[in-house]
C-alpha atoms as a PDB file:
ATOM      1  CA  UNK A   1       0.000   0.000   0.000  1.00  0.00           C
ATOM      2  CA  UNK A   2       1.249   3.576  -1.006  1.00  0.00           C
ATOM      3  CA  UNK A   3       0.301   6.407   0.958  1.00  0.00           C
ATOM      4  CA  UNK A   4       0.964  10.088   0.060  1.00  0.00           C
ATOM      5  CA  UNK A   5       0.219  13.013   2.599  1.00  0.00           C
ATOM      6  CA  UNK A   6       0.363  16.189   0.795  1.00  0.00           C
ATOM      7  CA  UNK A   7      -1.285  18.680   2.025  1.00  0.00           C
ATOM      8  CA  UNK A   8      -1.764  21.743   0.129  1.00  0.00           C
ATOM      9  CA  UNK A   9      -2.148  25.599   1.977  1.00  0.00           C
ATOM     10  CA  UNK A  10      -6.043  27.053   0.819  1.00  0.00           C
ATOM     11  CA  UNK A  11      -6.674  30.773   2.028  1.00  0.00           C
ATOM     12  CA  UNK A  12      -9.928  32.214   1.941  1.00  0.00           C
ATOM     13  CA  UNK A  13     -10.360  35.970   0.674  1.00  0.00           C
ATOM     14  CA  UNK A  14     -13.441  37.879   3.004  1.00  0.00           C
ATOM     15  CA  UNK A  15     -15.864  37.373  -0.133  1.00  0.00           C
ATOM     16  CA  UNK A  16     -15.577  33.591  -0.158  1.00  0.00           C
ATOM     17  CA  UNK A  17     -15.939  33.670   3.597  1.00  0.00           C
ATOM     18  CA  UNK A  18     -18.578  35.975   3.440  1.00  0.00           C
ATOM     19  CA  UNK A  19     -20.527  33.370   0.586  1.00  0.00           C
ATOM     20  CA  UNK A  20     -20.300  29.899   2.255  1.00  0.00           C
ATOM     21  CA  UNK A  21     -21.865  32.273   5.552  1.00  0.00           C
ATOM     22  CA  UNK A  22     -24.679  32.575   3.292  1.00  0.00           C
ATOM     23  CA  UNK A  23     -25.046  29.181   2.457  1.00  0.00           C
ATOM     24  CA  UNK A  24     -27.509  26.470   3.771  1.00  0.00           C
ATOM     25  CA  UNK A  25     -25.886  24.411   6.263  1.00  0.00           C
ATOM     26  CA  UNK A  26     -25.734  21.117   3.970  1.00  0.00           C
ATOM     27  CA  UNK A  27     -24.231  23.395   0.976  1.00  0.00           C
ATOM     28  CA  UNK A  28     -21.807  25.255   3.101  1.00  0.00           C
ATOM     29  CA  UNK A  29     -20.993  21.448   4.227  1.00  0.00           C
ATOM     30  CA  UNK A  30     -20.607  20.257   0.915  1.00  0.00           C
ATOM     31  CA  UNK A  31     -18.121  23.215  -0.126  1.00  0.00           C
ATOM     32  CA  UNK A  32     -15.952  23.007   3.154  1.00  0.00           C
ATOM     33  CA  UNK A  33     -15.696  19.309   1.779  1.00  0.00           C
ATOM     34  CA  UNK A  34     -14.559  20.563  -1.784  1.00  0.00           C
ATOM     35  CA  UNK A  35     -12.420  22.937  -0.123  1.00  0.00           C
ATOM     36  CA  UNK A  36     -10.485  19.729   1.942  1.00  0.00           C
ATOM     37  CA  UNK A  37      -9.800  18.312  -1.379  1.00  0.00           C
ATOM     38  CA  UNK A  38      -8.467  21.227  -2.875  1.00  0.00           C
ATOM     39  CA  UNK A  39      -6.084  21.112   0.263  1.00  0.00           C
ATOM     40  CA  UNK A  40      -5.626  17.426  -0.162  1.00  0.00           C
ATOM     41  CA  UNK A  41      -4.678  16.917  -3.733  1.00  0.00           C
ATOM     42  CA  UNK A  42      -3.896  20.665  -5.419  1.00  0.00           C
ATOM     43  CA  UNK A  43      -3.514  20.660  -8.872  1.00  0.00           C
ATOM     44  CA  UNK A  44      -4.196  17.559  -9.352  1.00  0.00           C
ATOM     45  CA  UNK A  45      -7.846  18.096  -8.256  1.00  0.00           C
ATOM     46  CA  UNK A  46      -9.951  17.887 -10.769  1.00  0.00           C
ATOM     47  CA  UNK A  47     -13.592  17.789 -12.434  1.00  0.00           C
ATOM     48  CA  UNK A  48     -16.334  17.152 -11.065  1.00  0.00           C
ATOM     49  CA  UNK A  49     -14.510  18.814  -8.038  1.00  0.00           C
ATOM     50  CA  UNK A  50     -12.362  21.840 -10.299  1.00  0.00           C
ATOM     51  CA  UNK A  51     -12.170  22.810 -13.286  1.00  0.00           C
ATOM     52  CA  UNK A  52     -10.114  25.541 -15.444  1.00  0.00           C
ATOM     53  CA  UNK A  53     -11.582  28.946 -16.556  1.00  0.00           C
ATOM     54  CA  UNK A  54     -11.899  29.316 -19.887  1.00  0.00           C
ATOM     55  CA  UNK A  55      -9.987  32.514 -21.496  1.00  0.00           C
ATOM     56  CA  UNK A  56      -9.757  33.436 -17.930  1.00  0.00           C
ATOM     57  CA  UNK A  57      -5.631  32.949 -17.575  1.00  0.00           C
ATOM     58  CA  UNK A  58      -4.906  31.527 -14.431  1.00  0.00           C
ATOM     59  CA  UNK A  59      -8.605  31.138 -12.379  1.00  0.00           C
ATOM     60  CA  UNK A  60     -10.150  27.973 -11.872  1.00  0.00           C
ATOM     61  CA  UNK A  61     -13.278  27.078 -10.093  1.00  0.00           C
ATOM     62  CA  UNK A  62     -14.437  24.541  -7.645  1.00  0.00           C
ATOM     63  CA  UNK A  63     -17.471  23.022  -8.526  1.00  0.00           C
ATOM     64  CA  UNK A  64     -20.027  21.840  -5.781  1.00  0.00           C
ATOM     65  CA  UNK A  65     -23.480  20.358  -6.164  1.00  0.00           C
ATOM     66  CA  UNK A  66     -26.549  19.735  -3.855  1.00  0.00           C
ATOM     67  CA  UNK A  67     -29.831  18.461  -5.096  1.00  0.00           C
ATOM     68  CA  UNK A  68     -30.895  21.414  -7.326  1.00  0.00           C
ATOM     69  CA  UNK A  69     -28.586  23.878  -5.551  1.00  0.00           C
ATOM     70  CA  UNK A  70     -25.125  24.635  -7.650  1.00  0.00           C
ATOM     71  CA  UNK A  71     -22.503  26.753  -6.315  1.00  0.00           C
ATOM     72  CA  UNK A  72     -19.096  27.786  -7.914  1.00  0.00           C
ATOM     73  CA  UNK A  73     -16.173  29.262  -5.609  1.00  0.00           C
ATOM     74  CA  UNK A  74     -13.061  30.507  -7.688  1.00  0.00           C
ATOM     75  CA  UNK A  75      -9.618  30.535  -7.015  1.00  0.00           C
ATOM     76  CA  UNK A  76      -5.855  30.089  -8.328  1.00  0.00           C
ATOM     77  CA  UNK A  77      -2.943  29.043  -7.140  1.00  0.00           C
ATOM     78  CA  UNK A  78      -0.094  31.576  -5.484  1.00  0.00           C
ATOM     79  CA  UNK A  79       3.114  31.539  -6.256  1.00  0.00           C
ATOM     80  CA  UNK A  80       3.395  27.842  -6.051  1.00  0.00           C
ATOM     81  CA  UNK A  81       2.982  28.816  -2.453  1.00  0.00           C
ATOM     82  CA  UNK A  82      -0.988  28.001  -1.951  1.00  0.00           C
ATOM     83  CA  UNK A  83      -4.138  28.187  -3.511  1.00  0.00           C
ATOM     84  CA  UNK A  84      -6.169  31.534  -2.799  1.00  0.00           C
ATOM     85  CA  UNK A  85     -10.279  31.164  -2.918  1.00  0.00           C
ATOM     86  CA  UNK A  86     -11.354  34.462  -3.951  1.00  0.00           C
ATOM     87  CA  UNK A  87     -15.400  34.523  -4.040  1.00  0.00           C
ATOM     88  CA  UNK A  88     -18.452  32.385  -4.848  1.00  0.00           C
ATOM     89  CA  UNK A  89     -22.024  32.629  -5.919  1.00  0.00           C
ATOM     90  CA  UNK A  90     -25.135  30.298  -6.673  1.00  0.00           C
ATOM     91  CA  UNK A  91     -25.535  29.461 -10.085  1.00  0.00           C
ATOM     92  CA  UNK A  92     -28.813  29.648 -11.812  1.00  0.00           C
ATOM     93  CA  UNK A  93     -27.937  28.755 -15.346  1.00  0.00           C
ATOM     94  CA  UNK A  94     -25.623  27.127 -17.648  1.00  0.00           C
ATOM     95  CA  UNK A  95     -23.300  29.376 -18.185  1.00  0.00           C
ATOM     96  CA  UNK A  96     -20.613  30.772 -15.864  1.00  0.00           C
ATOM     97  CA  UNK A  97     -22.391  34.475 -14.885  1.00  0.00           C
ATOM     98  CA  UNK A  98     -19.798  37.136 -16.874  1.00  0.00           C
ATOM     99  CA  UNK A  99     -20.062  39.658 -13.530  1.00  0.00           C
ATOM    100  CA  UNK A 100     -18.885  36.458 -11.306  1.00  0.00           C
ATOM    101  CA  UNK A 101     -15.762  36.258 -13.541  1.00  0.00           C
ATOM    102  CA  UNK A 102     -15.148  39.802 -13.841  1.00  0.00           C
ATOM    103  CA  UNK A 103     -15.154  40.064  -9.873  1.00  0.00           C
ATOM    104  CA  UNK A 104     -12.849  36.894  -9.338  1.00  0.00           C
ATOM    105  CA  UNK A 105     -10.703  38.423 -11.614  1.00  0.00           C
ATOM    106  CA  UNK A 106     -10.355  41.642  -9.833  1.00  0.00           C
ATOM    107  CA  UNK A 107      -9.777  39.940  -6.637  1.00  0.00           C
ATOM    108  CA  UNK A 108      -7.183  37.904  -7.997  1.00  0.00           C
ATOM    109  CA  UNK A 109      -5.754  40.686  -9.303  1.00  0.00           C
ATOM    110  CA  UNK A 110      -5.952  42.698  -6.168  1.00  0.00           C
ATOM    111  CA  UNK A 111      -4.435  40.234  -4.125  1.00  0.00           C
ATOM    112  CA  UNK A 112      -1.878  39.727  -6.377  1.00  0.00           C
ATOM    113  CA  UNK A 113      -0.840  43.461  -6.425  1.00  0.00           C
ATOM    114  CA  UNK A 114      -1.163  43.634  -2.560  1.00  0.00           C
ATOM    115  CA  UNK A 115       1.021  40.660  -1.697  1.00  0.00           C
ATOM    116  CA  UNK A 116       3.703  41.097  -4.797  1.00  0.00           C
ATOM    117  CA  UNK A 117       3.287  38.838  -5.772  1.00  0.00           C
ATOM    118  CA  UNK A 118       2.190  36.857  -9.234  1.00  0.00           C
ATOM    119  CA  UNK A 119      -0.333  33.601  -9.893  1.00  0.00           C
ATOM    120  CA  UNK A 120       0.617  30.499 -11.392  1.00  0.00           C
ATOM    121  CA  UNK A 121      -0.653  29.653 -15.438  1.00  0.00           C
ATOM    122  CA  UNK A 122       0.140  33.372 -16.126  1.00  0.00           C
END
C-alpha cells in the first residue's frame, strides 16, 4: 500500500468567507468538503470537483453540487505557495455568470498586487 500526505495551503479571501456564511448548512458542508480536497490533492484536483476557466488565464473554479442547488467558488494558485479562494455565488444557469468572472478576476488581481506577488498559469 502507497500512501501520500500532501497537504496543500487554501486561504480564503473575506468574499468567499462571506458566501459559504450565506449558504444552507448542507451546501456550506458540501463546499468546506470541496475545499479539503483542494487542500488534499492541489492541482491535481480535478472535475467534477475543479475545473479551469476558460480565457480566464490563471482562475479555476471549484465546482459543488446539492440536489438542485449549484454553487461555484473561484480561485488560483499563489506563487506555487498556496491556492487563494477568492469569491463564490449560486448558479442559476448554464453558463458561468460574466459579472462572477469579472469580480474573481479583480480579486485575484488585487491580491496579487497587494502581496507582490504573481499567480501560477500566467
Amino acid at each position: 500500500m502507497i500512501s501520500l500526505v500532501m497537504a496543500y495551503k487554501v486561504k480564503l479571501l473575506q468574499p468567499a468567507i462571506d458566501f459559504m456564511g450565506g449558504l444552507s448548512n448542507r451546501l456550506r458542508a458540501k463546499v468546506v468538503r470541496t475545499i479539503a480536497l483542494l487542500r488534499e490533492f492541489g492541482p491535481l484536483l480535478r472535475e467534477p470537483h475543479s475545473k479551469k476557466v476558460s480565457d480566464w488565464p490563471g482562475l479555476f473554479e471549484l465546482r459543488v453540487s446539492l440536489g438542485h442547488d449549484t454553487c461555484r467558488l473561484f480561485y488560483f494558485w499563489h506563487e506555487s505557495q498556496f491556492f487563494v479562494v477568492t469569491s463564490g455565488y449560486v448558479k442559476k444557469g448554464m453558463k458561468l455568470e460574466q459579472r462572477e468572472l469579472n469580480r474573481a478576476s479583480s480579486l485575484m488581481k488585487r491580491f496579487i498586487e497587494e502581496t507582490g506577488g504573481r499567480h501560477e498559469g500566467s
